[in-house]
C-alpha atoms as a PDB file:
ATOM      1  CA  UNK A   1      11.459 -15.764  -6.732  1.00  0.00           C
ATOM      2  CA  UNK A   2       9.782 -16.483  -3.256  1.00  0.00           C
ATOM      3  CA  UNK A   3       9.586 -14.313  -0.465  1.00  0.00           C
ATOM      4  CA  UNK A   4      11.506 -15.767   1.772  1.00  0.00           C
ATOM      5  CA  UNK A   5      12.625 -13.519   5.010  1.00  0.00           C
ATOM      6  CA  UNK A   6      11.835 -12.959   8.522  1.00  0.00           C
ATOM      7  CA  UNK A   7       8.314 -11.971   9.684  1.00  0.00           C
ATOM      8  CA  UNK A   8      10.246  -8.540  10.914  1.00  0.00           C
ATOM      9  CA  UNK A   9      12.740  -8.055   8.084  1.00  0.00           C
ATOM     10  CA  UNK A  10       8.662  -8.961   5.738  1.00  0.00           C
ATOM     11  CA  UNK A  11       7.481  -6.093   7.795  1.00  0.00           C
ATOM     12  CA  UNK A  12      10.438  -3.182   7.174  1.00  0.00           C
ATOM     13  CA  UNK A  13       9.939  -4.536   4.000  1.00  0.00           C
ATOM     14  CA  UNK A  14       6.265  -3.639   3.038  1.00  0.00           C
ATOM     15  CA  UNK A  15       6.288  -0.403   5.697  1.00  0.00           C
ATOM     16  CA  UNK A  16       9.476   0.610   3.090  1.00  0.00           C
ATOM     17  CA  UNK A  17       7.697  -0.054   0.348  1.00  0.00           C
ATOM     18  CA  UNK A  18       4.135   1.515   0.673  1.00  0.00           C
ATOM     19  CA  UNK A  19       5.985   4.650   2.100  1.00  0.00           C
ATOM     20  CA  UNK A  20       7.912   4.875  -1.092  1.00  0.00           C
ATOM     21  CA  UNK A  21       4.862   4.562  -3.381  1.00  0.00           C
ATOM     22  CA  UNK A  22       2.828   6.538  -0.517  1.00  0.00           C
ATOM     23  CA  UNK A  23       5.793   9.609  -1.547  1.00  0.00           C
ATOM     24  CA  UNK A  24       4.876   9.226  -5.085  1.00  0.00           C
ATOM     25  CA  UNK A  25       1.338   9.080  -5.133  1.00  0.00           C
ATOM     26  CA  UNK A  26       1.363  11.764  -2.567  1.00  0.00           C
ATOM     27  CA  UNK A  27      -0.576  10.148   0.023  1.00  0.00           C
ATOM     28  CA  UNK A  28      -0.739  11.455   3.838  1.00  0.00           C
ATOM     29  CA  UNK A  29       0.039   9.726   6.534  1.00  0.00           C
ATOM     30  CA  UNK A  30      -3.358   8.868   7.209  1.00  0.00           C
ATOM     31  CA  UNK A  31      -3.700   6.888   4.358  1.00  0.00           C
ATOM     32  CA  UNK A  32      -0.678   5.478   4.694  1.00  0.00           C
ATOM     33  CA  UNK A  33      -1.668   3.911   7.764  1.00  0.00           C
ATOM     34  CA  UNK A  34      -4.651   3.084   6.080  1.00  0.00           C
ATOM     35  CA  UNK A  35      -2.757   1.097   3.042  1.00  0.00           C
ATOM     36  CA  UNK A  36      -0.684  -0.665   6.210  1.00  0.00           C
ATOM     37  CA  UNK A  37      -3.506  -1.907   7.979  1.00  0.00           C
ATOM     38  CA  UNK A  38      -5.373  -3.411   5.063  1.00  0.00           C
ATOM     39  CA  UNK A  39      -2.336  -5.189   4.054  1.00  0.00           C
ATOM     40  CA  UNK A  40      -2.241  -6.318   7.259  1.00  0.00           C
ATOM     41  CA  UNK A  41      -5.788  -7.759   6.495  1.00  0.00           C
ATOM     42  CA  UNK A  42      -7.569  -6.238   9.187  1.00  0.00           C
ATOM     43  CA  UNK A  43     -10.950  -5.397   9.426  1.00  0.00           C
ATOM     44  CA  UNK A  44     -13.015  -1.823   9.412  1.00  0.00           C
ATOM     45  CA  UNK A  45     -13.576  -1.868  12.811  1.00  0.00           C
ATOM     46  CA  UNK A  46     -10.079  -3.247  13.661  1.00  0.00           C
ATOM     47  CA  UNK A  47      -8.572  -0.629  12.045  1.00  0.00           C
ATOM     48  CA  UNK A  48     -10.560   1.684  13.681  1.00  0.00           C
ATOM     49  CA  UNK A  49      -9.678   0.434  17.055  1.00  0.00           C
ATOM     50  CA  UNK A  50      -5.804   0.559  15.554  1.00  0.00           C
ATOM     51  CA  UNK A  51      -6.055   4.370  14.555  1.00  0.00           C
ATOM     52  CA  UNK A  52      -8.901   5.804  17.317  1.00  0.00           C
ATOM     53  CA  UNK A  53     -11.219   6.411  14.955  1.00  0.00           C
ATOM     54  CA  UNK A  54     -15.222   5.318  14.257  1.00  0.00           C
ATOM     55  CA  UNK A  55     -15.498   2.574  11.619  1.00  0.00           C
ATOM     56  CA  UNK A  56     -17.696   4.608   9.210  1.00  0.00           C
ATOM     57  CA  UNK A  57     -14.705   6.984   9.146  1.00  0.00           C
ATOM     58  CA  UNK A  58     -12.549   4.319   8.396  1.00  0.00           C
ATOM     59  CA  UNK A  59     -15.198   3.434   5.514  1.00  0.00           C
ATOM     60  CA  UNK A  60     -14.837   6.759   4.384  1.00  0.00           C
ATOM     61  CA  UNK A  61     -11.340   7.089   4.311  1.00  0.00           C
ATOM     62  CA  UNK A  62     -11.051   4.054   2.427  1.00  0.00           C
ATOM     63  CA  UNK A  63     -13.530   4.997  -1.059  1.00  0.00           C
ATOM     64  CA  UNK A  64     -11.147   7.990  -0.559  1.00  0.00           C
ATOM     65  CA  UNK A  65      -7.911   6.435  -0.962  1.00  0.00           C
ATOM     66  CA  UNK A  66      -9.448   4.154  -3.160  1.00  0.00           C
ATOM     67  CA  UNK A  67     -11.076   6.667  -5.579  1.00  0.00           C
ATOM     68  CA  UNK A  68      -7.184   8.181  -5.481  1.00  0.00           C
ATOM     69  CA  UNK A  69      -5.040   5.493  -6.287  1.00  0.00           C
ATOM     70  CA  UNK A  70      -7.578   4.117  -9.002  1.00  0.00           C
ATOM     71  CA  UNK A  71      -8.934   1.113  -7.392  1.00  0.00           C
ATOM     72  CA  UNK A  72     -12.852  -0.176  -6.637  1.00  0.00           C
ATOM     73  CA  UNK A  73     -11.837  -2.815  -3.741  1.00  0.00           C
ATOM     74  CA  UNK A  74     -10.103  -4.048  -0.653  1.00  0.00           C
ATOM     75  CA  UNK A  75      -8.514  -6.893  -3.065  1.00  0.00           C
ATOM     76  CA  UNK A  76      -7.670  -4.770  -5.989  1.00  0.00           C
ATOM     77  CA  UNK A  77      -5.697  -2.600  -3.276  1.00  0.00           C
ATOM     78  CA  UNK A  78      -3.671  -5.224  -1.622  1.00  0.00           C
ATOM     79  CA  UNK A  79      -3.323  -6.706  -4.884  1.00  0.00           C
ATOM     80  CA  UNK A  80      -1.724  -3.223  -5.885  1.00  0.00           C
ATOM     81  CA  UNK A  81       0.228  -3.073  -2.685  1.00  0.00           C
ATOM     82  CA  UNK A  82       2.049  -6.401  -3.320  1.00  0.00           C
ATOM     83  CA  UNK A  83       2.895  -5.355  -7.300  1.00  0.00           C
ATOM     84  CA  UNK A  84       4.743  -2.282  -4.993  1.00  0.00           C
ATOM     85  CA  UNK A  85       6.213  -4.518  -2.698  1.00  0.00           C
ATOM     86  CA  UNK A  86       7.605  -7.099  -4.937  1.00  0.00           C
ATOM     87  CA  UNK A  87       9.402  -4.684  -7.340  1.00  0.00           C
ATOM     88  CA  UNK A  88      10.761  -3.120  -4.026  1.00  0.00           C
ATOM     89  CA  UNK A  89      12.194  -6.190  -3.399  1.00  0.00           C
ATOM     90  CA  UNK A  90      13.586  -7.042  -6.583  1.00  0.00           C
ATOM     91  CA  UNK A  91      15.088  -3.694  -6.963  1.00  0.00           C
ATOM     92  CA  UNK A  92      16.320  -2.956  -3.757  1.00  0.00           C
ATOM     93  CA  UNK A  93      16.774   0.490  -3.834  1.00  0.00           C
ATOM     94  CA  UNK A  94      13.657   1.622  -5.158  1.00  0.00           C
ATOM     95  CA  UNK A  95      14.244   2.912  -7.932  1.00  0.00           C
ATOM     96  CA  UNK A  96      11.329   0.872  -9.864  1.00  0.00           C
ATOM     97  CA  UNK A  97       9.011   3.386  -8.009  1.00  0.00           C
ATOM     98  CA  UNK A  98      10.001   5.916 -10.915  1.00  0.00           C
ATOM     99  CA  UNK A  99       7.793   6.855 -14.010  1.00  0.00           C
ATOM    100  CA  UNK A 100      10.046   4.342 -15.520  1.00  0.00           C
ATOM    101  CA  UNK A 101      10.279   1.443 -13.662  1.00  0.00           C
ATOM    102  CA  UNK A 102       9.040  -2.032 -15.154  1.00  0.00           C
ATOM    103  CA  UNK A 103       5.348  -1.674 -17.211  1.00  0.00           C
ATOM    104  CA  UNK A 104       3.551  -3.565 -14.292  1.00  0.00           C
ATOM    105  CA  UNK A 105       5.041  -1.178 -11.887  1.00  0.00           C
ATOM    106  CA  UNK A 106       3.923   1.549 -13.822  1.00  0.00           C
ATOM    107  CA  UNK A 107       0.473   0.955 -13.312  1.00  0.00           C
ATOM    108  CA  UNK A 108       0.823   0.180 -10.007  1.00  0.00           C
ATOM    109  CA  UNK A 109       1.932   3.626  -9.113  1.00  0.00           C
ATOM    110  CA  UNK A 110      -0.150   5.640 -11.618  1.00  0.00           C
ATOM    111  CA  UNK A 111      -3.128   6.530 -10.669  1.00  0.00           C
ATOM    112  CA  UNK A 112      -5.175   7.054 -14.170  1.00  0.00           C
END
């Protein structure tokens, strides 16, 4: 099924969605923001200039969230943010965020 909706309703949509999967992996705010703004696609220094913050610690904070949620790259990230957003979608009430939820969720959400 497409995506088909508003560029605002597209936006309450992912914000829902990563801070549902943000609950269960435990992530702070700060790296919530974090998973926002690279599926936004900015850049290191853009989302330093979004968050007040240098660019190296932007860098930083990144290998950090990345070494947490079990990824090695920008792509792999946003590529694990849209298996979250999707089954958000489909599911509606978020309930494929669970342990349970569909296999390719599954690893989506776990970090291993």
């Amino acid at each position: 099924m497409p995506l088909s909706c508003s560029p605002v309703a597209g936006h309450d949509l992912i914000r829902q969605a990563l801070q549902r999967w943000a609950e269960v992996q435990r992530l702070t705010p700060r790296e919530l923001d974090l998973a926002l703004e690279l599926c936004a696609g900015r850049s290191n220094k853009a989302i330093a200039r979004q968050l007040g913050i240098r660019a190296t610690t932007v860098a930083t904070e990144l290998k950090l969230l990345f070494r947490r949620v079990n990824v090695h790259s920008r792509a792999e990230f946003v590529a694990r943010c849209v298996q979250v957003i999707l089954a958000v979608r489909d599911e509606g009430d978020g309930s494929a965020l669970t342990e349970s939820g569909p296999p390719l969720l599954r690893l989506a959400i776990k970090a291993e």
